[in-house]
N, C-alpha and C. Protein backbone atom coordinates (compact mmCIF):
# COMPACT_ATOMS: atom_id res chain seq x y z
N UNK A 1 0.84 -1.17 0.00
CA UNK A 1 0.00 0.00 0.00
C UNK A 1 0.88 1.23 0.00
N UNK A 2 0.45 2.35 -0.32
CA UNK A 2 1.42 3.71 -0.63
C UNK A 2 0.39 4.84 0.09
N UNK A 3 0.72 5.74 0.28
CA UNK A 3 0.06 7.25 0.14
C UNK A 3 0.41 7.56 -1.32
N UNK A 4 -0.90 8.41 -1.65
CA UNK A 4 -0.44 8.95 -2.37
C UNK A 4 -0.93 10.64 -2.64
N UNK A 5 0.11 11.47 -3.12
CA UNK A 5 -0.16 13.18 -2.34
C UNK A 5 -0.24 14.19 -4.06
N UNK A 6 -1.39 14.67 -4.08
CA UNK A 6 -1.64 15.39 -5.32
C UNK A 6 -1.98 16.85 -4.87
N UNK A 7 -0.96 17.95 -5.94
CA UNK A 7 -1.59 19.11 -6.11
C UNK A 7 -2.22 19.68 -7.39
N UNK A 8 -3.61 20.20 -7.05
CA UNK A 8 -4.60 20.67 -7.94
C UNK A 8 -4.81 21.62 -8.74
N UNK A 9 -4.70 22.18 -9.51
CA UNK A 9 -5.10 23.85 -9.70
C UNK A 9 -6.09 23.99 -10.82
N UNK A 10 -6.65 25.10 -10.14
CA UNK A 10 -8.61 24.72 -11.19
C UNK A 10 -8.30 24.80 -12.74
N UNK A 11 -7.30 25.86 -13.34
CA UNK A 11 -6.88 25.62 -14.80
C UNK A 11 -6.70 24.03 -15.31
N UNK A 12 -6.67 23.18 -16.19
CA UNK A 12 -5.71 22.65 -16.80
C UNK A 12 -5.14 22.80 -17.21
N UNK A 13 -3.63 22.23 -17.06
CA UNK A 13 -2.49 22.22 -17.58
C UNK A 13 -2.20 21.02 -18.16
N UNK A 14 -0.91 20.71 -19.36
CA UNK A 14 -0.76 19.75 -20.19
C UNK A 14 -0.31 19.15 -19.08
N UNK A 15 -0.41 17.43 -19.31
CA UNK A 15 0.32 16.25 -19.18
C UNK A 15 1.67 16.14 -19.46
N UNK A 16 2.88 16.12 -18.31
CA UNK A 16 3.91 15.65 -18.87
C UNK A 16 4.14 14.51 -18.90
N UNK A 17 3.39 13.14 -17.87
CA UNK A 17 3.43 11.73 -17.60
C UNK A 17 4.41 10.77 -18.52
N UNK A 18 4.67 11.59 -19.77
CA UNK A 18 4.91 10.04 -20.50
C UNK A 18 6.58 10.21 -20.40
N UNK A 19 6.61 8.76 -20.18
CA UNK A 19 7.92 7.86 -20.05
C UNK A 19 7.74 6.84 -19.11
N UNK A 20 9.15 6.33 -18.75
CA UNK A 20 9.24 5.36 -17.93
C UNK A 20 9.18 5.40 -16.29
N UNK A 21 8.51 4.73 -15.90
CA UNK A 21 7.88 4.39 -14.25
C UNK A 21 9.06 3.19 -14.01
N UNK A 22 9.07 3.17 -12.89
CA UNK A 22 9.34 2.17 -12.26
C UNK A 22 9.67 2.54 -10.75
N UNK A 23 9.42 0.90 -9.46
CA UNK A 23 9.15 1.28 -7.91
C UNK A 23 10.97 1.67 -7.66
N UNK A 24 10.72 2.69 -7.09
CA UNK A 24 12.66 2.54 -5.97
C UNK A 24 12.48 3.56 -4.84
N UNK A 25 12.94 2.87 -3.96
CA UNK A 25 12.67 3.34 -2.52
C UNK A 25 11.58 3.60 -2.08
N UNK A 26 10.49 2.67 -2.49
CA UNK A 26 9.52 2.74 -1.91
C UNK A 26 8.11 3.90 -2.77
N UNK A 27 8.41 4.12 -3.79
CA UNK A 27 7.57 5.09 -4.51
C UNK A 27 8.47 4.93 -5.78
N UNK A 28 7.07 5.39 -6.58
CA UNK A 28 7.01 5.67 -8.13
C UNK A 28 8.11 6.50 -8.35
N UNK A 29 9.01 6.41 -9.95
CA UNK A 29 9.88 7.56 -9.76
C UNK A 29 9.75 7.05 -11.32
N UNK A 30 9.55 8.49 -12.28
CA UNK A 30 10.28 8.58 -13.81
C UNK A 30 11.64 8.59 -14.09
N UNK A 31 12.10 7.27 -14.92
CA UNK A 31 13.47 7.38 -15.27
C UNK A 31 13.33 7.86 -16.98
N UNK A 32 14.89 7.89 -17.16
CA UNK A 32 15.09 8.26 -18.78
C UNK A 32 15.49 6.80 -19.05
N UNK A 33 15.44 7.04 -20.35
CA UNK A 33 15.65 5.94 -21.37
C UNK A 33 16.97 5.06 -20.91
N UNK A 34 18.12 6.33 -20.92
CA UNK A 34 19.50 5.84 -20.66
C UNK A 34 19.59 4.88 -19.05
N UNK A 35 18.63 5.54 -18.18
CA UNK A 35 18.67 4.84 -16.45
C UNK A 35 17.84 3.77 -17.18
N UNK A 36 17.03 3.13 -18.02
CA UNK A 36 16.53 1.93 -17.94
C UNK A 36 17.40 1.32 -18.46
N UNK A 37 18.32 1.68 -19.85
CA UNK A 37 19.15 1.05 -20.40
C UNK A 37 20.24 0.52 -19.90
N UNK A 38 20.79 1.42 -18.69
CA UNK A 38 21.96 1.02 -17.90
C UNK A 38 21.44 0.03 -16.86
N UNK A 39 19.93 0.14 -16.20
CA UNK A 39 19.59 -1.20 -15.46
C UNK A 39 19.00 -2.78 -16.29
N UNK A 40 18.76 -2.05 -17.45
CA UNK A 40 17.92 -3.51 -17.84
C UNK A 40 18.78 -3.56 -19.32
N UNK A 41 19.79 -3.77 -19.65
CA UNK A 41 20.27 -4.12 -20.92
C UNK A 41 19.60 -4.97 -21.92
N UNK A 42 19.23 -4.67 -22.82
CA UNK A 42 18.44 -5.37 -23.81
C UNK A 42 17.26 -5.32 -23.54
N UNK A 43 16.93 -5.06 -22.93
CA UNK A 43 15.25 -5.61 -22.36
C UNK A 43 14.26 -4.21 -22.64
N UNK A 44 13.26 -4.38 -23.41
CA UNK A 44 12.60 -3.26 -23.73
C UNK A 44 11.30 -2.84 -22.73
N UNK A 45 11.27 -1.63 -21.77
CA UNK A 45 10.44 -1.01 -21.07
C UNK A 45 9.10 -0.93 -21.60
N UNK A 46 8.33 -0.68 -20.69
CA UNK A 46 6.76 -0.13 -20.98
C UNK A 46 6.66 1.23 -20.97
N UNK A 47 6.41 1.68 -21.88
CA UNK A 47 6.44 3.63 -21.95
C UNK A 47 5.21 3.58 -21.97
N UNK A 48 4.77 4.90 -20.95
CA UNK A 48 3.12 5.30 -20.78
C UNK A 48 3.41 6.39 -22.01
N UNK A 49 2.34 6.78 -22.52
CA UNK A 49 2.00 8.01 -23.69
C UNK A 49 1.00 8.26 -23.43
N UNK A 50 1.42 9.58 -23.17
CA UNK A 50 0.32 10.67 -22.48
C UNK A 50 0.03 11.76 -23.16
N UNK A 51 -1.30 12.14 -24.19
CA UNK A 51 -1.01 14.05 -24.25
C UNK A 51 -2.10 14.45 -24.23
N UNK A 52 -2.82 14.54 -22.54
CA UNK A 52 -3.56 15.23 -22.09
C UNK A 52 -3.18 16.62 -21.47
N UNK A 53 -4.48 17.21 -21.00
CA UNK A 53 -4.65 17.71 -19.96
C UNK A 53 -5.34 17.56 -18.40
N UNK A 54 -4.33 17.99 -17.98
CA UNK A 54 -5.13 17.86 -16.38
C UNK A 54 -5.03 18.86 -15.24
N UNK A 55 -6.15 18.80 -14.01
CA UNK A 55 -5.51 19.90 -13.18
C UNK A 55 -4.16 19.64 -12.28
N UNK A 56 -4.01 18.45 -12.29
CA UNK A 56 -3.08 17.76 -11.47
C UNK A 56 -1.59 18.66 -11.56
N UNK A 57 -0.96 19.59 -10.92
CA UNK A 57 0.30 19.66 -11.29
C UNK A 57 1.33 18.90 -10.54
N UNK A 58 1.29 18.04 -9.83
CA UNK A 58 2.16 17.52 -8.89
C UNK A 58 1.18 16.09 -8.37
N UNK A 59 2.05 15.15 -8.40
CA UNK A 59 1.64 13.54 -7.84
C UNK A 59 2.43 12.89 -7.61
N UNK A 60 2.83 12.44 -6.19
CA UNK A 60 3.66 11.52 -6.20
C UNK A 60 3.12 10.43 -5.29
N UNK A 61 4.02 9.26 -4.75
CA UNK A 61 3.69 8.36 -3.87
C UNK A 61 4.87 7.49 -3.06
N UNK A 62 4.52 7.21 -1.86
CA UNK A 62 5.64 6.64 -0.89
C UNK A 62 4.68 5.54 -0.34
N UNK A 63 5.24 4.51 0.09
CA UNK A 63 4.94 3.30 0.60
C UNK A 63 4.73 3.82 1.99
N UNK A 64 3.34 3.27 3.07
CA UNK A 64 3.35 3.53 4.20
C UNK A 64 4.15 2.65 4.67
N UNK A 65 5.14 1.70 4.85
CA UNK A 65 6.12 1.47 5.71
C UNK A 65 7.20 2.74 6.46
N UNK A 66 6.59 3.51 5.25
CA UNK A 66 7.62 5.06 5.98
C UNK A 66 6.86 5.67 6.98
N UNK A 67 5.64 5.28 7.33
CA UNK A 67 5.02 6.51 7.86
C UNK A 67 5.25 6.69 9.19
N UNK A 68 5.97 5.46 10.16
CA UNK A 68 6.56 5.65 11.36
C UNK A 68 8.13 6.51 11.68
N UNK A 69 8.55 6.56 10.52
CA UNK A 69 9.82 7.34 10.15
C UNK A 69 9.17 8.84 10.23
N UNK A 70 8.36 9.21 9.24
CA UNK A 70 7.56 10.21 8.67
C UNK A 70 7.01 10.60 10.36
N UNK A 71 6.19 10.23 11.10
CA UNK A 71 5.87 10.91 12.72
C UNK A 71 7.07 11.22 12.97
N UNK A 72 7.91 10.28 13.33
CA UNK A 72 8.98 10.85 14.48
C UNK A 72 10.10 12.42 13.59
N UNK A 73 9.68 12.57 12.81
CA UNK A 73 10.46 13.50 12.20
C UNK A 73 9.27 14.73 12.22
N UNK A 74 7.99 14.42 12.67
CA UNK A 74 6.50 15.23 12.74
C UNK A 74 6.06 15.73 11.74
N UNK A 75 6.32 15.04 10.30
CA UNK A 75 5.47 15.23 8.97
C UNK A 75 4.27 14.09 8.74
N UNK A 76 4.05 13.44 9.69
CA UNK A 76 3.00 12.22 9.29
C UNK A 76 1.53 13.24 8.76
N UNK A 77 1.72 13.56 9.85
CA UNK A 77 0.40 14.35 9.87
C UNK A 77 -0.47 15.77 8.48
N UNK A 78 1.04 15.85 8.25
CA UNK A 78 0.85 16.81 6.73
C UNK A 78 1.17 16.13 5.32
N UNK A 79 1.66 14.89 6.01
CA UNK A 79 1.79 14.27 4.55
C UNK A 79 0.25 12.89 4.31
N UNK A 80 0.35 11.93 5.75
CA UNK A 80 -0.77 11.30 5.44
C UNK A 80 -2.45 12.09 5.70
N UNK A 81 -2.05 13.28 6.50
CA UNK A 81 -3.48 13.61 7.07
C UNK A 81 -4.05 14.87 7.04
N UNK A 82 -3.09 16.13 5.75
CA UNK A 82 -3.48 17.03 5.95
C UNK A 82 -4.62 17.85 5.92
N UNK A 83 -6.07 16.73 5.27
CA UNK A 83 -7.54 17.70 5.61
C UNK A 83 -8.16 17.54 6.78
N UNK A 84 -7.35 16.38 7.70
CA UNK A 84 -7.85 16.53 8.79
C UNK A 84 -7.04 17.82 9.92
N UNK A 85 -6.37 18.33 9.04
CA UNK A 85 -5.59 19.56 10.22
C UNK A 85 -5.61 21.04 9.65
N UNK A 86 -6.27 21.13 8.89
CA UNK A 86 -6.79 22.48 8.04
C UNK A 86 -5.88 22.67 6.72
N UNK A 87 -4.95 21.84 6.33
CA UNK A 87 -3.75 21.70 5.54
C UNK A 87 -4.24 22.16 4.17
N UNK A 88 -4.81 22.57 3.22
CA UNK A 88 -5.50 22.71 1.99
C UNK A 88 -4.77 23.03 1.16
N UNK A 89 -3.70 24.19 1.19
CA UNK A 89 -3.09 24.90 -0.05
C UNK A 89 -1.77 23.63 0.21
N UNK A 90 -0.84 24.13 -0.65
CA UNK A 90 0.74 23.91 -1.28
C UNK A 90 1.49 24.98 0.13
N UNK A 91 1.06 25.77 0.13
CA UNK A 91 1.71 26.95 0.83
C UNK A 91 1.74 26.23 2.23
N UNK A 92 0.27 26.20 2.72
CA UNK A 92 0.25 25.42 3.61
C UNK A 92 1.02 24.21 4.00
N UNK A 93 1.56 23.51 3.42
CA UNK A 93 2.66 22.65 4.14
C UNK A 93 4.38 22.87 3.75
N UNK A 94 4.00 24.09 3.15
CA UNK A 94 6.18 24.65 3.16
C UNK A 94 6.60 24.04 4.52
N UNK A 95 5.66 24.95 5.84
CA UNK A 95 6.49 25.19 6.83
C UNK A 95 7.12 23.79 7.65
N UNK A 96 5.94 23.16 7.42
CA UNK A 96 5.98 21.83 8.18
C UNK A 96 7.01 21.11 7.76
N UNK A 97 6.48 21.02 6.35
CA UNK A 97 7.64 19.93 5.62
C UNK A 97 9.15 20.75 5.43
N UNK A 98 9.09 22.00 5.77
CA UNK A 98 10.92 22.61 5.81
C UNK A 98 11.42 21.91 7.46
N UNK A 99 10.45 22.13 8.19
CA UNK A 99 11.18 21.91 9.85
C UNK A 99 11.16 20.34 9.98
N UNK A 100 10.11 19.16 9.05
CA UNK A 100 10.30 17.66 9.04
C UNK A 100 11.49 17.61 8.65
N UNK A 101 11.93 18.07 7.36
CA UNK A 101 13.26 17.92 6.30
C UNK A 101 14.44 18.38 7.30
N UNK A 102 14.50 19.11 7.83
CA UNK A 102 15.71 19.40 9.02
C UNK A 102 15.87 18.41 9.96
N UNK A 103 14.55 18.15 10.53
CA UNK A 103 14.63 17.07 11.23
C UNK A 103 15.13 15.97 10.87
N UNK A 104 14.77 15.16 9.51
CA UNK A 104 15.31 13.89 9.21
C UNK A 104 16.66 14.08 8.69
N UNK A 105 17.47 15.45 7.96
CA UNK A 105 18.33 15.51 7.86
C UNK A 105 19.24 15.48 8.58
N UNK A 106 19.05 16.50 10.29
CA UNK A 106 20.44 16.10 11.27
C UNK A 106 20.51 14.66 11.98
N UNK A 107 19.73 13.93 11.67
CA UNK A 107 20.22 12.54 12.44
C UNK A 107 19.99 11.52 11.60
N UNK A 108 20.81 11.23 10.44
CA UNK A 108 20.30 10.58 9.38
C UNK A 108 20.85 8.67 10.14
N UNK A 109 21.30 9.02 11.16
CA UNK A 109 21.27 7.69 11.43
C UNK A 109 20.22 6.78 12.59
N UNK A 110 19.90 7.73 13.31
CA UNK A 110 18.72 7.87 13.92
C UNK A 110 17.53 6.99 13.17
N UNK A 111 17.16 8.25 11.93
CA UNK A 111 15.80 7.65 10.69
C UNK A 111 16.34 6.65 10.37
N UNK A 112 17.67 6.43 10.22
CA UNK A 112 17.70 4.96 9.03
C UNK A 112 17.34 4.03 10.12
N UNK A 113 17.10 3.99 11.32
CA UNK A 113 16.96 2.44 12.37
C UNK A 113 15.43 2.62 11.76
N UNK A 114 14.37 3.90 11.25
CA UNK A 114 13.25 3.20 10.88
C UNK A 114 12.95 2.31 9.76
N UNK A 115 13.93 2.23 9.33
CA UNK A 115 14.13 1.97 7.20
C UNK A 115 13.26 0.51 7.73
N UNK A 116 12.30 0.02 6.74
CA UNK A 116 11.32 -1.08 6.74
C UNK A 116 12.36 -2.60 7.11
N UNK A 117 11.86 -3.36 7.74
CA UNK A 117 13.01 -4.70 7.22
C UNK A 117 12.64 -5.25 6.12
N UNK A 118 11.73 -4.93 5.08
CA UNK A 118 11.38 -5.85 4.31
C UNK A 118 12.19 -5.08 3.39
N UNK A 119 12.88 -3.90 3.46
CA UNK A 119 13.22 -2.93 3.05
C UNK A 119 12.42 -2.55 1.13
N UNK A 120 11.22 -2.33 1.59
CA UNK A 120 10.77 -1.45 1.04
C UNK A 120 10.01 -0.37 1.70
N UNK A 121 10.88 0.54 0.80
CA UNK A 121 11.27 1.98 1.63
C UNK A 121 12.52 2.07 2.67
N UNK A 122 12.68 3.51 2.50
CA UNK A 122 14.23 3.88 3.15
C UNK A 122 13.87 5.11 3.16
N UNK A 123 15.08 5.21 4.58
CA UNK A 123 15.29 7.17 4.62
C UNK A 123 15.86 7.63 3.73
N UNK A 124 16.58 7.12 2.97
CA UNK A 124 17.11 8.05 1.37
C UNK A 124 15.81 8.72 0.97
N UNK A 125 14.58 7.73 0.65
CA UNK A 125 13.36 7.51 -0.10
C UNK A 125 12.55 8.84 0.19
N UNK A 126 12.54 8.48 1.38
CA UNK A 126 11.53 9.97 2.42
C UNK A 126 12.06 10.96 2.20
N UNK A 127 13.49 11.04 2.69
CA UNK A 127 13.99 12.28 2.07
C UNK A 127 13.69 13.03 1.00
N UNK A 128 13.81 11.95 -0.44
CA UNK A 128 13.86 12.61 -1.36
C UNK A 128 12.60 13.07 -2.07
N UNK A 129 11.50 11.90 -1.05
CA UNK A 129 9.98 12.21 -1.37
C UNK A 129 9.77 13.60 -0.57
N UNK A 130 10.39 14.01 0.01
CA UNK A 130 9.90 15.43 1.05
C UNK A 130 10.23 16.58 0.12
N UNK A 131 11.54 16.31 -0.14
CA UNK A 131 12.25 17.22 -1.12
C UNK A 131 11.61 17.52 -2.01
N UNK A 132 11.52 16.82 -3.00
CA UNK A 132 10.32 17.01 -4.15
C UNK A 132 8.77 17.43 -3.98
N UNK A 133 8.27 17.09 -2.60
CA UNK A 133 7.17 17.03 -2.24
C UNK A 133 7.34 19.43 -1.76
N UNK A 134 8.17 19.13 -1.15
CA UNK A 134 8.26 21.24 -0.51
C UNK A 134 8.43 21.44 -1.99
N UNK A 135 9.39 21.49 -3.13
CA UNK A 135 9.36 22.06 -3.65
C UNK A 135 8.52 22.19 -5.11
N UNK A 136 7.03 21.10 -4.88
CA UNK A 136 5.96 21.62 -5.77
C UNK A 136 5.39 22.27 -5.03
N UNK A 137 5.23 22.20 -3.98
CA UNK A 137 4.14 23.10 -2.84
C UNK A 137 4.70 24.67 -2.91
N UNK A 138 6.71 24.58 -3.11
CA UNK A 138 6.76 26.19 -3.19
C UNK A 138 6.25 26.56 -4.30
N UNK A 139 6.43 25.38 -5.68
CA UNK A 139 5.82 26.15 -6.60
C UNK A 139 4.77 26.67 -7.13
N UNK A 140 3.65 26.24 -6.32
CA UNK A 140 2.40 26.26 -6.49
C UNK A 140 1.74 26.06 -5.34
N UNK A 141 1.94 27.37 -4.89
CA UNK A 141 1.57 27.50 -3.47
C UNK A 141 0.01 27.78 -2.80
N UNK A 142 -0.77 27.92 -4.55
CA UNK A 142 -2.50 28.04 -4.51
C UNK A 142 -3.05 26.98 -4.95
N UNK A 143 -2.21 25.64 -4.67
CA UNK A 143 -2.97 24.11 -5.26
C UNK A 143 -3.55 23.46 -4.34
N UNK A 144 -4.29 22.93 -4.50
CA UNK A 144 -4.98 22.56 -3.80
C UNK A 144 -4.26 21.02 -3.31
N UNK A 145 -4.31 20.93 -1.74
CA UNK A 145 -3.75 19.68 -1.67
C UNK A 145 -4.14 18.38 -1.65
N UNK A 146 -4.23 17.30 -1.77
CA UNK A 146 -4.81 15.97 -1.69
C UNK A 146 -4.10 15.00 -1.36
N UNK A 147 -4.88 13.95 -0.12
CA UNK A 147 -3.60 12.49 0.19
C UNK A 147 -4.73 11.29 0.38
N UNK A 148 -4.66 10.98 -0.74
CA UNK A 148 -5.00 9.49 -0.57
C UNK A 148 -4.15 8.23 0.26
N UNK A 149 -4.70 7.38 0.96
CA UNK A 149 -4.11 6.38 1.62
C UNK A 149 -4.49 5.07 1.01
């Protein structure tokens, strides 16, 4: 099972979706041609082709095995639960998710004792899902937020 965290904005905007998917660290991540080629030699990928529109500007997803990592760093709550805490805009979770991201950054050995044993998911993972995650919210700081579980 994953969360998964979308920002909205009432315009549509084009689809960039198409290329290659595949799971690492615990969430979806687009590679290029060359990162599939250097992991899967010979072997030909599934390319999505996409050329819509949507309001969606931002979607990503992390495996809840993180989400006990995700509390103790005190982003659970803005990443799995933010309409239950008034959380709505992009803007609305800069602050949280800048003071989580500090948090999991000064004790990176600390978070890694949460890393899953089945090891799917890792504190690399969270990290880099936070990272990406503040900086669509800075960019679009009037989107509307959404977290499916």
């Amino acid at each position: 099972m994953s969360l998964d965290v979308y920002l909205t904005v009432n315009e549509p905007v084009p689809n960039g979706g198409s290329g290659i998917f595949m799971r690492k660290d615990g969430s979806s991540q687009k590679i290029s041609r060359k990162e599939w080629d250097d992991l899967y030699p010979g072997r030909e990928p599934v390319v999505v082709e996409q050329s819509l529109t949507t309001n969606t500007v931002y979607s990503a997803n992390i495996t809840h095995n993180l989400g006990q990592m995700a509390a103790e760093a005190g982003i659970y709550v803005c990443l799995w639960r933010p309409e239950e805490h008034d959380l709505k805009r992009g803007a609305d979770l800069v602050v949280p998710l800048e003071r989580g991201l500090k948090i999991l950054r000064a004790d990176p050995e600390r978070f890694k004792g949460f890393n899953p044993e089945n090891g799917w998911g890792s504190y690399e993972g969270l990290v880099q899902f936070v990272e990406a995650y503040l900086d669509a919210c800075r960019a679009y700081p009037d989107a509307d937020v959404r977290a499916c579980q």
